[in-house]
PDB file of N, CA and C in Angstrom:
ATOM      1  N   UNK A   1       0.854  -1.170   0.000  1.00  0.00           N
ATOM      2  CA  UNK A   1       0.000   0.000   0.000  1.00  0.00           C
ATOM      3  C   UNK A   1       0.902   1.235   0.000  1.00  0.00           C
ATOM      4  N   UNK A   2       0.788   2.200  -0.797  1.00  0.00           N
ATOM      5  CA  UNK A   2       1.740   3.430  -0.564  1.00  0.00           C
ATOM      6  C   UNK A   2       0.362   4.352  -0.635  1.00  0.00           C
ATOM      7  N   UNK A   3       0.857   5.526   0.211  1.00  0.00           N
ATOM      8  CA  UNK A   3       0.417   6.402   1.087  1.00  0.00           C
ATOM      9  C   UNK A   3       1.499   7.937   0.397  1.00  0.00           C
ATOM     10  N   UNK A   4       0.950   8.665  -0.025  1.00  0.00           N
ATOM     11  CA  UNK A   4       0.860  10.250  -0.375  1.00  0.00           C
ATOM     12  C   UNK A   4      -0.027  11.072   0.322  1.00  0.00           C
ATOM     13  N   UNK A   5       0.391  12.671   0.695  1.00  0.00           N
ATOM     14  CA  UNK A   5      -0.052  13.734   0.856  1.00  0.00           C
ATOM     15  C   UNK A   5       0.632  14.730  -0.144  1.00  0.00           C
ATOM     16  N   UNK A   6      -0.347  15.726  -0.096  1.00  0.00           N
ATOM     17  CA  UNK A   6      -0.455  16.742  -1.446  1.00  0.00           C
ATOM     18  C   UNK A   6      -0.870  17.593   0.081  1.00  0.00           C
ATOM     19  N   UNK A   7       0.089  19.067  -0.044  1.00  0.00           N
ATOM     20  CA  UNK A   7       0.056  19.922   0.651  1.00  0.00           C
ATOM     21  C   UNK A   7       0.182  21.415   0.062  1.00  0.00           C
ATOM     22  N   UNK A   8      -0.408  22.599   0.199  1.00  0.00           N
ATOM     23  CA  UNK A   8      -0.006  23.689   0.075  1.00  0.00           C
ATOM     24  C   UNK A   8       0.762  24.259   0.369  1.00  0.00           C
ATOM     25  N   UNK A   9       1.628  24.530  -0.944  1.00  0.00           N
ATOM     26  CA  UNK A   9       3.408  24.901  -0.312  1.00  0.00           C
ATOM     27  C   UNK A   9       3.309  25.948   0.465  1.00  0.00           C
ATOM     28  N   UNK A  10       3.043  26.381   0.363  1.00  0.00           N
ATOM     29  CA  UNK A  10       3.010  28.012   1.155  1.00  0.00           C
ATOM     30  C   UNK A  10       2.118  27.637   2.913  1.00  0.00           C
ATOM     31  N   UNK A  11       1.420  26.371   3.205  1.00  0.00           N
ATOM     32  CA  UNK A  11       0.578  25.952   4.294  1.00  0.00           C
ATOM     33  C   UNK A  11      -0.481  26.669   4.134  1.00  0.00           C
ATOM     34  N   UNK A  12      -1.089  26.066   4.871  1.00  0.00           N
ATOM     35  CA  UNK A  12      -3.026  26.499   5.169  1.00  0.00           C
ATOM     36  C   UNK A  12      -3.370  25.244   4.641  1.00  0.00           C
ATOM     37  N   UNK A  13      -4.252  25.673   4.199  1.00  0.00           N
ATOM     38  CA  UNK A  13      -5.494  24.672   3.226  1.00  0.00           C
ATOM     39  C   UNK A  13      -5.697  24.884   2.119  1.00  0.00           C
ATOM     40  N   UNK A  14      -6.176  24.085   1.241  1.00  0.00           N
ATOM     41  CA  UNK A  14      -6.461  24.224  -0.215  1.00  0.00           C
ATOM     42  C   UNK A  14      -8.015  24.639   0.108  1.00  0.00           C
ATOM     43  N   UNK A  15      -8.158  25.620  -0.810  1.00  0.00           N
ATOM     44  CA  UNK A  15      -9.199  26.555  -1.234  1.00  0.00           C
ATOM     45  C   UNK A  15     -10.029  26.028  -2.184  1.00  0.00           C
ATOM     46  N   UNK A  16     -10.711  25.098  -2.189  1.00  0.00           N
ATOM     47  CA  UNK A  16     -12.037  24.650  -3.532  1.00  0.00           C
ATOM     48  C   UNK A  16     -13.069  25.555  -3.880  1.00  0.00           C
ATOM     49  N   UNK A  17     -13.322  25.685  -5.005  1.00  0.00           N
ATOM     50  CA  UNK A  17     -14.285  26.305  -5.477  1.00  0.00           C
ATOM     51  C   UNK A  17     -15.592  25.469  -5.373  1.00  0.00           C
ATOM     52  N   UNK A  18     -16.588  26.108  -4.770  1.00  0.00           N
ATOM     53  CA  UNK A  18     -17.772  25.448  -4.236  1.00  0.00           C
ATOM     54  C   UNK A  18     -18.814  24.856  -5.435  1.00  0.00           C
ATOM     55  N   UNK A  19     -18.120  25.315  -7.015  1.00  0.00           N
ATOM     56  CA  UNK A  19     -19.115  24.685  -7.815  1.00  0.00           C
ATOM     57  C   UNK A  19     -18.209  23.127  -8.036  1.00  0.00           C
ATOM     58  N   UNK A  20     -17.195  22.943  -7.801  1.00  0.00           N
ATOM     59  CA  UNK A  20     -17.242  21.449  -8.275  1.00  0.00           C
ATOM     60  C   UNK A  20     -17.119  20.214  -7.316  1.00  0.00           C
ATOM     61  N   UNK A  21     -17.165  19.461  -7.942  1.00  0.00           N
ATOM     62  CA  UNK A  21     -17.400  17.865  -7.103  1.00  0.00           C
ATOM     63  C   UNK A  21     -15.548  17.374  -6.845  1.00  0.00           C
ATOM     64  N   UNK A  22     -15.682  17.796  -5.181  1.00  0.00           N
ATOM     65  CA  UNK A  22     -14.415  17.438  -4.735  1.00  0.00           C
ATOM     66  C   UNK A  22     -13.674  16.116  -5.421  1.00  0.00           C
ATOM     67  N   UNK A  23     -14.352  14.877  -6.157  1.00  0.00           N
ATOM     68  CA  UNK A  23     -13.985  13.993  -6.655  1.00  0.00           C
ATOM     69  C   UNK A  23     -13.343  14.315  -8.237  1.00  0.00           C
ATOM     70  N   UNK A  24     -13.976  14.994  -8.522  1.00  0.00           N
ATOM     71  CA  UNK A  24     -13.395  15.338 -10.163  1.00  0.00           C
ATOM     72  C   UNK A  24     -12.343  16.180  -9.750  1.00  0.00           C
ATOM     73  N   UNK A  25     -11.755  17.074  -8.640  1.00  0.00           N
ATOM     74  CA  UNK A  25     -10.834  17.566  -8.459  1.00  0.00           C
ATOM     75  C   UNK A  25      -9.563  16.838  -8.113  1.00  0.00           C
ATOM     76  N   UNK A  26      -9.691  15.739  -8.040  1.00  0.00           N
ATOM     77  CA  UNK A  26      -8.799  14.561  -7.218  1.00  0.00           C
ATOM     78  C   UNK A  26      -8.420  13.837  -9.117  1.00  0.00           C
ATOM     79  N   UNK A  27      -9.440  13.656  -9.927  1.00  0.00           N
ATOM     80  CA  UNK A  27      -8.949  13.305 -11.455  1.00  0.00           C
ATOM     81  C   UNK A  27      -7.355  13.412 -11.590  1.00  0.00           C
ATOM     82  N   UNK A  28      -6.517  13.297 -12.148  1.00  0.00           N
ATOM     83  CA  UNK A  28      -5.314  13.077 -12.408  1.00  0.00           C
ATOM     84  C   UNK A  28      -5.188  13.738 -13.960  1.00  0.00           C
ATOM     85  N   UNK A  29      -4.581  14.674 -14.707  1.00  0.00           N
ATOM     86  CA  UNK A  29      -5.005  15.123 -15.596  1.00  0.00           C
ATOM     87  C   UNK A  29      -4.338  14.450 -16.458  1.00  0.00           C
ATOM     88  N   UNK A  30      -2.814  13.906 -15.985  1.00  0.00           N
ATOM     89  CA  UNK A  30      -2.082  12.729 -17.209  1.00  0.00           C
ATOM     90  C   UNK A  30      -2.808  11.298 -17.567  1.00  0.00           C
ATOM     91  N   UNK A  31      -3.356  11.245 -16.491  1.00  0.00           N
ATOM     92  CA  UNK A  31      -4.001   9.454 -16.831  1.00  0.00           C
ATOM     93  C   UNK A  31      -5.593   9.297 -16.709  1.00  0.00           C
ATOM     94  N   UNK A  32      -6.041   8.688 -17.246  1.00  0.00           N
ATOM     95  CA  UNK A  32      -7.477   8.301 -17.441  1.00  0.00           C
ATOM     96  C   UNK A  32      -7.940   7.615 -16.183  1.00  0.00           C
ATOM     97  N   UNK A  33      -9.135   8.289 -15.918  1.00  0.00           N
ATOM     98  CA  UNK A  33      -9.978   7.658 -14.345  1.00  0.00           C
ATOM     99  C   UNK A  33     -10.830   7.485 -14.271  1.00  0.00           C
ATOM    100  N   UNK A  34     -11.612   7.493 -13.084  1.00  0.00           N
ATOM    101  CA  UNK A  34     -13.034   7.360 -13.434  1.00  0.00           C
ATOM    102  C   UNK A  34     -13.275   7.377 -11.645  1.00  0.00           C
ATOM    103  N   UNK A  35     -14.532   7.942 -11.263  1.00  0.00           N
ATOM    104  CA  UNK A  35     -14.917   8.259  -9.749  1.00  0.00           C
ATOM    105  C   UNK A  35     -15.314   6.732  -9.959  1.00  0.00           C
ATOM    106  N   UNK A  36     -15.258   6.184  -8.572  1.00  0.00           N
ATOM    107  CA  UNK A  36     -15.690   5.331  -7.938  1.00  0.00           C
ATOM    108  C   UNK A  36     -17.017   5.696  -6.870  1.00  0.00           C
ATOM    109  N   UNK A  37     -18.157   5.447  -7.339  1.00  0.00           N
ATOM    110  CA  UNK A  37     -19.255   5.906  -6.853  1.00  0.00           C
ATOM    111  C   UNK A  37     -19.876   4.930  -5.281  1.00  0.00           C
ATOM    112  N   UNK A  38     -20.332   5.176  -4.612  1.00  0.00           N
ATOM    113  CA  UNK A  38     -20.778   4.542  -3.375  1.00  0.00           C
ATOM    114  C   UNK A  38     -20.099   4.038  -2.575  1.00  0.00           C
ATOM    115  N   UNK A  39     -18.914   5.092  -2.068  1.00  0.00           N
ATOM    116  CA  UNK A  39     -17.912   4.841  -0.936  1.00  0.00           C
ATOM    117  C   UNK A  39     -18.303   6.099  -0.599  1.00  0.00           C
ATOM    118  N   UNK A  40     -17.954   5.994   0.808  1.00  0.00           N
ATOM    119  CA  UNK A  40     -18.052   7.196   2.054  1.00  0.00           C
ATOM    120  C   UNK A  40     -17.000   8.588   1.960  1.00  0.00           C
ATOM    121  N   UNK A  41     -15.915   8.340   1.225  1.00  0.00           N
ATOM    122  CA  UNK A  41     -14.996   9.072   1.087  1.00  0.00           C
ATOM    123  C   UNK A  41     -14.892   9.219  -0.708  1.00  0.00           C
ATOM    124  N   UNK A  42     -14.217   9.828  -0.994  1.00  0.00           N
ATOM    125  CA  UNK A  42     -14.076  10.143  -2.598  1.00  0.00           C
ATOM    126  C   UNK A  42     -12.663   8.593  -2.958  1.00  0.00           C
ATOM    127  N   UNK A  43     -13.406   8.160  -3.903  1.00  0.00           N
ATOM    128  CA  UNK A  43     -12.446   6.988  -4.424  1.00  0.00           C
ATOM    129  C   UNK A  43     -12.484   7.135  -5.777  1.00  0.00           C
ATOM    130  N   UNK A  44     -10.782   7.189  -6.481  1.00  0.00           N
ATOM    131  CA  UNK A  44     -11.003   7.152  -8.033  1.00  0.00           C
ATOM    132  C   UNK A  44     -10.693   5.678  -8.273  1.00  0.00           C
ATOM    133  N   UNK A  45     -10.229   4.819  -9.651  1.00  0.00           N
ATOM    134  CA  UNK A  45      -9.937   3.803 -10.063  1.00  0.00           C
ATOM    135  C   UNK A  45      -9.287   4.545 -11.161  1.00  0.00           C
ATOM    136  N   UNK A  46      -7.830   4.649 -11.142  1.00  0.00           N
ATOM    137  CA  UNK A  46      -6.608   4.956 -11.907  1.00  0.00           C
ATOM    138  C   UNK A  46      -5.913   3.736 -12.437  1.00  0.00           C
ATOM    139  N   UNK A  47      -5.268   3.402 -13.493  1.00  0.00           N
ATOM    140  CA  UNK A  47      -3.979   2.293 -14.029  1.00  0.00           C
ATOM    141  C   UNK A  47      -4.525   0.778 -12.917  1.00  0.00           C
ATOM    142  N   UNK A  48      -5.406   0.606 -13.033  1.00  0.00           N
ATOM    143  CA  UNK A  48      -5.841  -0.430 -12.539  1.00  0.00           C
ATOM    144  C   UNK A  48      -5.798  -0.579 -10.872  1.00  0.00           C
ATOM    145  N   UNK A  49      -5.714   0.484 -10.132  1.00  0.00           N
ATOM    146  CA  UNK A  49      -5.798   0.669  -8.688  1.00  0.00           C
ATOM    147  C   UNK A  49      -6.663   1.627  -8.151  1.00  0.00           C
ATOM    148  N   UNK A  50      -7.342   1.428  -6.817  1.00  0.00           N
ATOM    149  CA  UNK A  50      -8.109   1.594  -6.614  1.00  0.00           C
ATOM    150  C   UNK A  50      -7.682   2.931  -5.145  1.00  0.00           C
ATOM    151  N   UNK A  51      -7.968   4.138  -5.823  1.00  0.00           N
ATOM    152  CA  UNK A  51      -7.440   5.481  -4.885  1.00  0.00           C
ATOM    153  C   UNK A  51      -8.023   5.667  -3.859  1.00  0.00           C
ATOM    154  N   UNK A  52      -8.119   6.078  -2.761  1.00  0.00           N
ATOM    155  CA  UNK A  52      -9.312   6.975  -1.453  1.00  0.00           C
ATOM    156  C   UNK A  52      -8.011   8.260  -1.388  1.00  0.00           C
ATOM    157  N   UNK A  53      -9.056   8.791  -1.065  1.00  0.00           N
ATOM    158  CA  UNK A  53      -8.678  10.349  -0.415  1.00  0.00           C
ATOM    159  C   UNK A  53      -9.393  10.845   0.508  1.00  0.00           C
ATOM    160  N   UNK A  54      -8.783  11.698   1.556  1.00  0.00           N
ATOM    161  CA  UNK A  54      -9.385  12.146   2.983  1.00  0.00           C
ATOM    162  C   UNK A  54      -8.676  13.078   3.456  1.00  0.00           C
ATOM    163  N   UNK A  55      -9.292  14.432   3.512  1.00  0.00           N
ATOM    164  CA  UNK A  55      -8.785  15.683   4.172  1.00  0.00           C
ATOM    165  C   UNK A  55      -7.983  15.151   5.397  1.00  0.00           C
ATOM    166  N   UNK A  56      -7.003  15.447   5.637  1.00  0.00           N
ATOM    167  CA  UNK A  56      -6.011  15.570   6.457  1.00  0.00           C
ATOM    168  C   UNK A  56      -5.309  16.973   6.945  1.00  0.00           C
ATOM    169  N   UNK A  57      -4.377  17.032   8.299  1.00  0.00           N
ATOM    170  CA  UNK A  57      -3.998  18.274   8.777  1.00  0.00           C
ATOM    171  C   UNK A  57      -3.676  18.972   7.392  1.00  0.00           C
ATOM    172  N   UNK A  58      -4.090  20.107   7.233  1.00  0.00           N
ATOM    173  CA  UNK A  58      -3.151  20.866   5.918  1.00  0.00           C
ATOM    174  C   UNK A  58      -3.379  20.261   4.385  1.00  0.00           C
ATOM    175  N   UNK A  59      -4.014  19.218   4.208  1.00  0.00           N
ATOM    176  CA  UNK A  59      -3.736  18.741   2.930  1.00  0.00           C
ATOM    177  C   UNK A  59      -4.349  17.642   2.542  1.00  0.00           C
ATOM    178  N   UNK A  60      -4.220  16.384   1.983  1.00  0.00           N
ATOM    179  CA  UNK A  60      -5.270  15.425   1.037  1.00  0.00           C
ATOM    180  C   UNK A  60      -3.778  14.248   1.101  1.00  0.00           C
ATOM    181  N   UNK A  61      -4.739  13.154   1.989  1.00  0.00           N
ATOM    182  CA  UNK A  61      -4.096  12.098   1.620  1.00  0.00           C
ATOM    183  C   UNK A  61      -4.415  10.991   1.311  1.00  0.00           C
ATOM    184  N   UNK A  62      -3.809  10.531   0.357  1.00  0.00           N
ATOM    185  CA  UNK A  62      -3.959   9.549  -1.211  1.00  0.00           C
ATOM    186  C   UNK A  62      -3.319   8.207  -0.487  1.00  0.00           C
ATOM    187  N   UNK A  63      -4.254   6.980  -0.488  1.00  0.00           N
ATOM    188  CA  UNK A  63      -3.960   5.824  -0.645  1.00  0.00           C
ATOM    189  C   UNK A  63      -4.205   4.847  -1.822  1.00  0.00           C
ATOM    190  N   UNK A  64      -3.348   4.292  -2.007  1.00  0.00           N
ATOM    191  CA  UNK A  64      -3.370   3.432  -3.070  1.00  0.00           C
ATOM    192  C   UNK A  64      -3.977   2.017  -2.624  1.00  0.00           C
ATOM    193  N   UNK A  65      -5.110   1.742  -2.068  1.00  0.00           N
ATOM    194  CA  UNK A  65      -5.482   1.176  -1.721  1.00  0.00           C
ATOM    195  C   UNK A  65      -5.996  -0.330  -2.229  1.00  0.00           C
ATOM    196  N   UNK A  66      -6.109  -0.798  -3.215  1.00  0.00           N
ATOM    197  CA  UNK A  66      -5.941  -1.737  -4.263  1.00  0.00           C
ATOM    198  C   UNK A  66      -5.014  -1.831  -5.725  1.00  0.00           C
ATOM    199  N   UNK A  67      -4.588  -2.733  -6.187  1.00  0.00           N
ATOM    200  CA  UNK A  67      -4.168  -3.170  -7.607  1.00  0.00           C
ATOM    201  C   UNK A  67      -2.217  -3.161  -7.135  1.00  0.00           C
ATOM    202  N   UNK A  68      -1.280  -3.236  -8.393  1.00  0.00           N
ATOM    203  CA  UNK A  68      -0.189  -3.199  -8.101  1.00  0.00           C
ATOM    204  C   UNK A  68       0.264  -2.405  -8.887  1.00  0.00           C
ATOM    205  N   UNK A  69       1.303  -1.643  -8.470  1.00  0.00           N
ATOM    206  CA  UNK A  69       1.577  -0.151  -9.283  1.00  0.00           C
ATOM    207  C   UNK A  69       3.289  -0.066  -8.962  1.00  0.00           C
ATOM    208  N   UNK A  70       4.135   0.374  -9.565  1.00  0.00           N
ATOM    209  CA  UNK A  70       5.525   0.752  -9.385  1.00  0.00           C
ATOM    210  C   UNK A  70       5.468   2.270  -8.242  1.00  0.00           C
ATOM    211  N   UNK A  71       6.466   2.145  -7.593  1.00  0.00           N
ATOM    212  CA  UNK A  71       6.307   3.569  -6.814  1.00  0.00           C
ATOM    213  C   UNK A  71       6.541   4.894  -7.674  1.00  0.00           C
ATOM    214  N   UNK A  72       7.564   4.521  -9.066  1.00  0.00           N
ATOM    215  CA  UNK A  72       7.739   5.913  -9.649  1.00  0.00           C
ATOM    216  C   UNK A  72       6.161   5.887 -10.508  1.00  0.00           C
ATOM    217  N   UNK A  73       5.477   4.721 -11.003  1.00  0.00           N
ATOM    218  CA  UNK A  73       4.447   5.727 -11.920  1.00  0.00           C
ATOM    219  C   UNK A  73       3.168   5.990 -10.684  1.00  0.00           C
ATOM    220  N   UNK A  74       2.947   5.743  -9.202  1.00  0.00           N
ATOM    221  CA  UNK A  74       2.197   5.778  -8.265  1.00  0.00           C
ATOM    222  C   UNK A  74       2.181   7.479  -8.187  1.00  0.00           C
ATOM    223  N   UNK A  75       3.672   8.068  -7.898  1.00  0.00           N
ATOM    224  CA  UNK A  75       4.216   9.003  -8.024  1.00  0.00           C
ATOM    225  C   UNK A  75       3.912  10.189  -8.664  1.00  0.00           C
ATOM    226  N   UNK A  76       3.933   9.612  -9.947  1.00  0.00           N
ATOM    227  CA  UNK A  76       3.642  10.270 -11.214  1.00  0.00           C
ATOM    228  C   UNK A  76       1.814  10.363 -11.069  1.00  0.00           C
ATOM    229  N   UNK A  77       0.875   9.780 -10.719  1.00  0.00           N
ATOM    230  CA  UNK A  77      -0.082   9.934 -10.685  1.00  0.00           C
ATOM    231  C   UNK A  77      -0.391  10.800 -10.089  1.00  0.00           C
ATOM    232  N   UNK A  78       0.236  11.048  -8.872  1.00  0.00           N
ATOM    233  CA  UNK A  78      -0.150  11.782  -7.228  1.00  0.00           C
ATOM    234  C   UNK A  78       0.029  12.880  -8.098  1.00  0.00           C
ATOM    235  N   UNK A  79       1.587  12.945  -8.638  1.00  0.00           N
ATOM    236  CA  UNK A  79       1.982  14.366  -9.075  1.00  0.00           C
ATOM    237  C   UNK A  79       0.921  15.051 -10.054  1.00  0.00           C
ATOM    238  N   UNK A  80       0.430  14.468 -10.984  1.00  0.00           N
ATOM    239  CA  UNK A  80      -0.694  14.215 -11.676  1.00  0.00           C
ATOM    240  C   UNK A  80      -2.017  14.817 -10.780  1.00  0.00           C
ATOM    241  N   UNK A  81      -2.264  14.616 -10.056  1.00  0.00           N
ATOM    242  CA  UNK A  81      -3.533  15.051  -8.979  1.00  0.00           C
ATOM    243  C   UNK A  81      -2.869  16.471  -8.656  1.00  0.00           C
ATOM    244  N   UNK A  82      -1.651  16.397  -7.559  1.00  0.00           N
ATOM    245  CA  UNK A  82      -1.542  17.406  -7.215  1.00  0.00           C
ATOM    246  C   UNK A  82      -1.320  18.937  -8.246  1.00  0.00           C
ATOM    247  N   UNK A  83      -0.992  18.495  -9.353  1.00  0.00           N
ATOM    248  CA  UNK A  83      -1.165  19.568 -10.633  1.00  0.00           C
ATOM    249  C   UNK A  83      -2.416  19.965 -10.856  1.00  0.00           C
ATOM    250  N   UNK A  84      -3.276  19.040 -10.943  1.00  0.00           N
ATOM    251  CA  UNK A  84      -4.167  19.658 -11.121  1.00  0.00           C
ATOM    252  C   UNK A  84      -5.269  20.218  -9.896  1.00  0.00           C
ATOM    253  N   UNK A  85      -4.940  19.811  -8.847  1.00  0.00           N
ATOM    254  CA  UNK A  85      -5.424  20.796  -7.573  1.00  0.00           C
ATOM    255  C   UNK A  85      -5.459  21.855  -7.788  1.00  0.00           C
ATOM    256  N   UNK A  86      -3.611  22.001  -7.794  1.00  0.00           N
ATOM    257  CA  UNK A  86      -2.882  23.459  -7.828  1.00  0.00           C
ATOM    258  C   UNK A  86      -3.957  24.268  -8.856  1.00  0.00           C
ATOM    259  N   UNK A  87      -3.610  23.837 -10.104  1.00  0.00           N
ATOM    260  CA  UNK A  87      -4.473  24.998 -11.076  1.00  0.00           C
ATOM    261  C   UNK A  87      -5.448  25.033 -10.483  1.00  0.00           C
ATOM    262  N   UNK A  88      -6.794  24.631 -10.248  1.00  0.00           N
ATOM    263  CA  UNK A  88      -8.044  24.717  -9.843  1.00  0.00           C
ATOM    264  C   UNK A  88      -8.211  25.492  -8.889  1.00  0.00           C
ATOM    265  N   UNK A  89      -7.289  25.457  -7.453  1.00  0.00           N
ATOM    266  CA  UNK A  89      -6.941  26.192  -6.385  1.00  0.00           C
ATOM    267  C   UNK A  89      -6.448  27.680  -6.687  1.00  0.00           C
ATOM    268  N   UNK A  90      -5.525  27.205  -7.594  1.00  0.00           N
ATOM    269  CA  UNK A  90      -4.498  28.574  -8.151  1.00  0.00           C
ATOM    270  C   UNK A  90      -3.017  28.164  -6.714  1.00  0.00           C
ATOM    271  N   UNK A  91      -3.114  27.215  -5.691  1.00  0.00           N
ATOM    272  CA  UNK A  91      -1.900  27.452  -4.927  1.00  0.00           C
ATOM    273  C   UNK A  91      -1.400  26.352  -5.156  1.00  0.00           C
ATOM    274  N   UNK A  92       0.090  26.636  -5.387  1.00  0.00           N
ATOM    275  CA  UNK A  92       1.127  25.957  -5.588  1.00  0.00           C
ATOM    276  C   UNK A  92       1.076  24.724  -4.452  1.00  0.00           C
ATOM    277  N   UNK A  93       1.521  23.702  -4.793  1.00  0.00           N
ATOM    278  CA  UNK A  93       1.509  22.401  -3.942  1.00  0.00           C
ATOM    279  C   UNK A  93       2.836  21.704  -3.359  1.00  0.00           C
ATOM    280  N   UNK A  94       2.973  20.861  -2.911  1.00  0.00           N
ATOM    281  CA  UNK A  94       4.294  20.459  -2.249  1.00  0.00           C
ATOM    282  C   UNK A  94       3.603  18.195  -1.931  1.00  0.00           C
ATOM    283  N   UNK A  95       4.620  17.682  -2.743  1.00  0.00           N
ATOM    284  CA  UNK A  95       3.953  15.773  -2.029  1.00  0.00           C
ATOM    285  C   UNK A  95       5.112  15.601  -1.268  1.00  0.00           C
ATOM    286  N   UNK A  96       4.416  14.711  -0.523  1.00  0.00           N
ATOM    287  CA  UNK A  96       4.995  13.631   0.804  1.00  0.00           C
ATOM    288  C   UNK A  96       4.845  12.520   0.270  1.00  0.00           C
ATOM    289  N   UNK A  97       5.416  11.757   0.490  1.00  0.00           N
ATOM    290  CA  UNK A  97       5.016   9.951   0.648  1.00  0.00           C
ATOM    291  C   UNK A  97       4.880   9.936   2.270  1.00  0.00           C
ATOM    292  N   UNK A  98       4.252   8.969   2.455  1.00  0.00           N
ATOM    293  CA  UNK A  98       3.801   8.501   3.489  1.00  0.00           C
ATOM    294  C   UNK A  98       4.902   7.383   3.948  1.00  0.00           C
TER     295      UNK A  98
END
């Protein structure tokens, strides 16, 4: 299981705009996804694994919670999310691994 956070470089919180669906904001803009509908928390299904995400201190953290994935393209996904936060937000981001 690998474990990411996506944080606002600068700290605070990420700022969402109240018209969209916190789940399409979590999309990955390099790779093809799709929401995972009827879980309690926002879940995508990316490269054959199965994502959750959950507000955390400061930031959004990403488990890879099903399928098998290399850590650099896991990586590349997160980075993938956290890009496209950033634009949507407009604030620059900062990842952790877990």
């Amino acid at each position: 299981m690998l474990e990411f956070n996506i944080q606002p470089r600068d700290g605070g919180w990420f700022t969402f705009p109240e018209n969209i669906n916190s789940c399409e904001i979590y999309q990955p803009l390099d790779y093809p996804s799709e929401i995972i509908e009827g879980k309690d928390v926002c879940w995508i299904k990316v490269c054959g694994c199965d994502l959750s995400f959950s507000d955390e201190m400061h930031g959004i953290h990403i488990v890879f919670e099903s399928g098998i994935i290399a850590e650099e393209t896991a990586l590349a996904i997160v980075t993938s999310i956290g890009n496209h936060v950033a634009a949507i937000t407009e604030q620059p981001m900062v990842i952790y691994q877990s």
